[in-house]
C-alpha atoms as a PDB file:
ATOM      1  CA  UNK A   1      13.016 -16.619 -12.587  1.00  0.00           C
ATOM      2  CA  UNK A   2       9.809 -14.786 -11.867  1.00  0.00           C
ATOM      3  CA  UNK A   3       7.526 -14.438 -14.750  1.00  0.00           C
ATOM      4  CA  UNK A   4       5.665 -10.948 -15.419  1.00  0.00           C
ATOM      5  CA  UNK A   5       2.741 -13.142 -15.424  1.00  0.00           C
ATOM      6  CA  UNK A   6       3.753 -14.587 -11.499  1.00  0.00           C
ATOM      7  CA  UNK A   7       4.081 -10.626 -10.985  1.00  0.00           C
ATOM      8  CA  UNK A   8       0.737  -9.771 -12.135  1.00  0.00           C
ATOM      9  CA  UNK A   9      -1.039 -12.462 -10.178  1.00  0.00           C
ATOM     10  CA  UNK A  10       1.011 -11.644  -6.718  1.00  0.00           C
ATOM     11  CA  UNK A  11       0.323  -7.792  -6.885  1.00  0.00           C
ATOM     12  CA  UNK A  12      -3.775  -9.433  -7.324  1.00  0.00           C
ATOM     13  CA  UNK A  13      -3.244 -11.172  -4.512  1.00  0.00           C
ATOM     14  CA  UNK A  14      -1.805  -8.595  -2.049  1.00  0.00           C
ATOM     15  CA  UNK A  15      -4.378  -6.041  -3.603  1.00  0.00           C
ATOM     16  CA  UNK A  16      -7.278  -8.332  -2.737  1.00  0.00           C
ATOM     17  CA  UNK A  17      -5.966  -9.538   0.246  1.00  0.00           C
ATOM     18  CA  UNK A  18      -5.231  -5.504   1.321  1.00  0.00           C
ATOM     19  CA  UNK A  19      -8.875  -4.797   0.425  1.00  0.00           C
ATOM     20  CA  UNK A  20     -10.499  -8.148   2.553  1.00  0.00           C
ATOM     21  CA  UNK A  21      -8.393  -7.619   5.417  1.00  0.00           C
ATOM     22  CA  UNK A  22      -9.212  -3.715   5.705  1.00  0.00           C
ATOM     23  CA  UNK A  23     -12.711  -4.235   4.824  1.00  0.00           C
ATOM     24  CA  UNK A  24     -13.639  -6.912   7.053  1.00  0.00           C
ATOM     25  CA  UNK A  25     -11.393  -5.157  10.104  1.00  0.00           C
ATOM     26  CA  UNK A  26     -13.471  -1.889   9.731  1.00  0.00           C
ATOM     27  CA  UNK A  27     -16.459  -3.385   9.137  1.00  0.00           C
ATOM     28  CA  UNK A  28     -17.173  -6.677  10.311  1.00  0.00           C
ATOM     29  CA  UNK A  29     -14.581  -6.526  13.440  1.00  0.00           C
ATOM     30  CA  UNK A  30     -15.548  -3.050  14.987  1.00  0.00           C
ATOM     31  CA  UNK A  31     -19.445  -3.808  14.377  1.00  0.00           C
ATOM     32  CA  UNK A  32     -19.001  -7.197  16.060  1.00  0.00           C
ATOM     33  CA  UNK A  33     -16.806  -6.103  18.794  1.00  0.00           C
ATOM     34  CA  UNK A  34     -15.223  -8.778  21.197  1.00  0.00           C
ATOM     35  CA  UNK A  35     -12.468 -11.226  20.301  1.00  0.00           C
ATOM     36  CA  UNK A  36     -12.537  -9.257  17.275  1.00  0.00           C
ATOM     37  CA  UNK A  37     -11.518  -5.891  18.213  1.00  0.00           C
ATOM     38  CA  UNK A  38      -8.821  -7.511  20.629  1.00  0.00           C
ATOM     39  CA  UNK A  39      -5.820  -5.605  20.482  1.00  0.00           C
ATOM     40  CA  UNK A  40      -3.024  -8.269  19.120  1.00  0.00           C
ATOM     41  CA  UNK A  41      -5.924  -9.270  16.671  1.00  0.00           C
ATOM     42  CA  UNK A  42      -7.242  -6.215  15.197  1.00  0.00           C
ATOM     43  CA  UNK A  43      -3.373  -4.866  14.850  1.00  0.00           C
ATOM     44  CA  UNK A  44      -2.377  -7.835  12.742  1.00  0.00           C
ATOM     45  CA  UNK A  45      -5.176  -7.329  10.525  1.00  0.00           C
ATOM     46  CA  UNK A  46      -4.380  -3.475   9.532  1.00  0.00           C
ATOM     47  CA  UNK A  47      -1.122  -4.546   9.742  1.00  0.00           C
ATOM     48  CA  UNK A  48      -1.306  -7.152   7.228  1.00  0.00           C
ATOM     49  CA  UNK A  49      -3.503  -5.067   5.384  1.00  0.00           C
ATOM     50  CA  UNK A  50      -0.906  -2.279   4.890  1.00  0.00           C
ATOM     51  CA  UNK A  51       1.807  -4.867   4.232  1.00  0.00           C
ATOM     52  CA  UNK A  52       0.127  -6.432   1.818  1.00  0.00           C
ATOM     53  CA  UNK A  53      -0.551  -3.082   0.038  1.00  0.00           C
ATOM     54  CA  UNK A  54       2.800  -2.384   0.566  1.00  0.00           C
ATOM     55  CA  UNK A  55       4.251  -5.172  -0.807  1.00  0.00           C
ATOM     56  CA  UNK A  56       1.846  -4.637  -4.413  1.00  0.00           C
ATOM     57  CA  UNK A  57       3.629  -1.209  -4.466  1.00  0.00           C
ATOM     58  CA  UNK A  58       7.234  -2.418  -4.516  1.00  0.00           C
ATOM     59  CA  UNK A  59       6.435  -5.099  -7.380  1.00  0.00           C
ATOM     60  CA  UNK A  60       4.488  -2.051  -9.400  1.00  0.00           C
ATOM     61  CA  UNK A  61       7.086  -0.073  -8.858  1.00  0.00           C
ATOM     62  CA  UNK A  62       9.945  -2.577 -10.175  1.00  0.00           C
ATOM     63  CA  UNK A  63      11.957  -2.231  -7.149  1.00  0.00           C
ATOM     64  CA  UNK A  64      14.893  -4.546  -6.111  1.00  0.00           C
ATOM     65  CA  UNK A  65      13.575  -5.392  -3.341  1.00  0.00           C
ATOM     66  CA  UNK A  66      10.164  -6.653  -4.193  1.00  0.00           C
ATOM     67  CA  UNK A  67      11.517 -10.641  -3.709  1.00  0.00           C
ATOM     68  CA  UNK A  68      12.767  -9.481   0.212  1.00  0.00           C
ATOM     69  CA  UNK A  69       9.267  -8.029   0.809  1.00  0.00           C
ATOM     70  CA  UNK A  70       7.316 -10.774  -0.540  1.00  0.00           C
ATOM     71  CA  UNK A  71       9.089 -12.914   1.855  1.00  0.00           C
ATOM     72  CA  UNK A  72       7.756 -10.577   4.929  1.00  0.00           C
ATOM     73  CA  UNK A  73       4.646 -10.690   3.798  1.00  0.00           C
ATOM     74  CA  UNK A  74       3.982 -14.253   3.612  1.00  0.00           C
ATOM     75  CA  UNK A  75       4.657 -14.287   7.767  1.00  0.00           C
ATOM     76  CA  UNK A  76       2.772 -12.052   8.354  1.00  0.00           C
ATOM     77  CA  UNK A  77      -0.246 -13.306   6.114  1.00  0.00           C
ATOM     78  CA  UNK A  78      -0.148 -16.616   7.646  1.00  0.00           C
ATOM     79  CA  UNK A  79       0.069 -15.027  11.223  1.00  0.00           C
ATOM     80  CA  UNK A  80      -3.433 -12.603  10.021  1.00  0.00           C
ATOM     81  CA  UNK A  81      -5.004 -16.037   8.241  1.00  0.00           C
ATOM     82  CA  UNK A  82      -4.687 -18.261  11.513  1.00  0.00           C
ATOM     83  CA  UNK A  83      -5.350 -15.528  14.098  1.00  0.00           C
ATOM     84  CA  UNK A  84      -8.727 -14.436  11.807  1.00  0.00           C
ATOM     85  CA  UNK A  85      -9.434 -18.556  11.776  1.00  0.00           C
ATOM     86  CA  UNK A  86      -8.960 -18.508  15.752  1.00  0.00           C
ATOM     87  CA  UNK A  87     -11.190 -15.668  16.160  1.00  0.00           C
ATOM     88  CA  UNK A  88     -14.303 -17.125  13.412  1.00  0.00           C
ATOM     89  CA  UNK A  89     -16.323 -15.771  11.100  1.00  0.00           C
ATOM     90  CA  UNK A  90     -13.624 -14.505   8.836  1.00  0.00           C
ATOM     91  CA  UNK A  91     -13.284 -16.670   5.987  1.00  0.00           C
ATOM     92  CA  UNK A  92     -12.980 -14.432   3.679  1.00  0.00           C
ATOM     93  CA  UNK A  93     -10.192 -12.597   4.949  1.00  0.00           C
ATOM     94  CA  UNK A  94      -8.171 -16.186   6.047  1.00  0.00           C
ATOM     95  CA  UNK A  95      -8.942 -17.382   2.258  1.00  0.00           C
ATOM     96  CA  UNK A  96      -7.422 -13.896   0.670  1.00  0.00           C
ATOM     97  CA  UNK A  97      -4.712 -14.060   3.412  1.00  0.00           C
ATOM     98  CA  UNK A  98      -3.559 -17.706   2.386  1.00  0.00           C
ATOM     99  CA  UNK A  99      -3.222 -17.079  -1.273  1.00  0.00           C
ATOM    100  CA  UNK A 100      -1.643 -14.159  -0.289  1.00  0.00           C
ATOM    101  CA  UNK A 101       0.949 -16.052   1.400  1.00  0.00           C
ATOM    102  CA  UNK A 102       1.149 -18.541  -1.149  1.00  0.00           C
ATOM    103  CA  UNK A 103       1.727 -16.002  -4.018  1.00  0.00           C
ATOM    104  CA  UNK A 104       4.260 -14.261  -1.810  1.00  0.00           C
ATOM    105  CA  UNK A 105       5.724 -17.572  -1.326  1.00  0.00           C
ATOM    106  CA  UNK A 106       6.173 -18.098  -5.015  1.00  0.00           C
ATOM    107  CA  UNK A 107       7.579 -14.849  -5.494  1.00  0.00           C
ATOM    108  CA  UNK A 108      10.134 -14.562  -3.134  1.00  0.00           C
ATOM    109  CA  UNK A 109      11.314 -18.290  -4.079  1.00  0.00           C
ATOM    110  CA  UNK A 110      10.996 -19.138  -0.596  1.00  0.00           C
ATOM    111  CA  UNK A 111       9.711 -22.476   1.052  1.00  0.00           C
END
């Protein structure tokens, strides 16, 4: 079973990850422009961004489904973490993205 403590740290992790991955989308990606600001690429970052917000809500919020939306999230963190890795010059956002995942992971009791 999933300690309050394993809570705490997951809803940390999507927080942070929500803030790197909108931060460095709007700010690094649009100023740099190119591979960054690719359509499938920049997508998957405010989509993971929201996601990952969205998935801190449902654990603060004590909801029965928080274990079913952890297990989303960690997909779709890996997808952000490798695609922000293929682009370069992210690692921020692919470090908050993979303990993202890994949290997620943890919490959802997945493998």
């Amino acid at each position: 079973m999933n300690t309050e403590y394993d809570m705490q740290s997951c809803i940390e992790a999507c927080t942070h990850c929500h803030q790197t991955c909108l931060e460095t989308a709007m700010n690094h990606c649009l100023e740099t422009g190119g591979k960054h600001v690719e359509p499938g690429h920049f997508r998957l970052m405010i989509n993971c961004a929201g996601f990952c917000q969205t998935s801190a809500n449902f654990m603060l919020s004590g909801s029965d489904f928080s274990n079913q939306v952890c297990a989303v999230c960690v997909g779709i963190c890996e997808a952000c973490a490798d695609s922000c890795e293929e682009v370069g010059g992210m690692d921020d956002c692919v470090a908050a993205c993979r303990e993202c995942a890994e949290s997620c992971r943890e919490m959802s009791g997945t493998s």
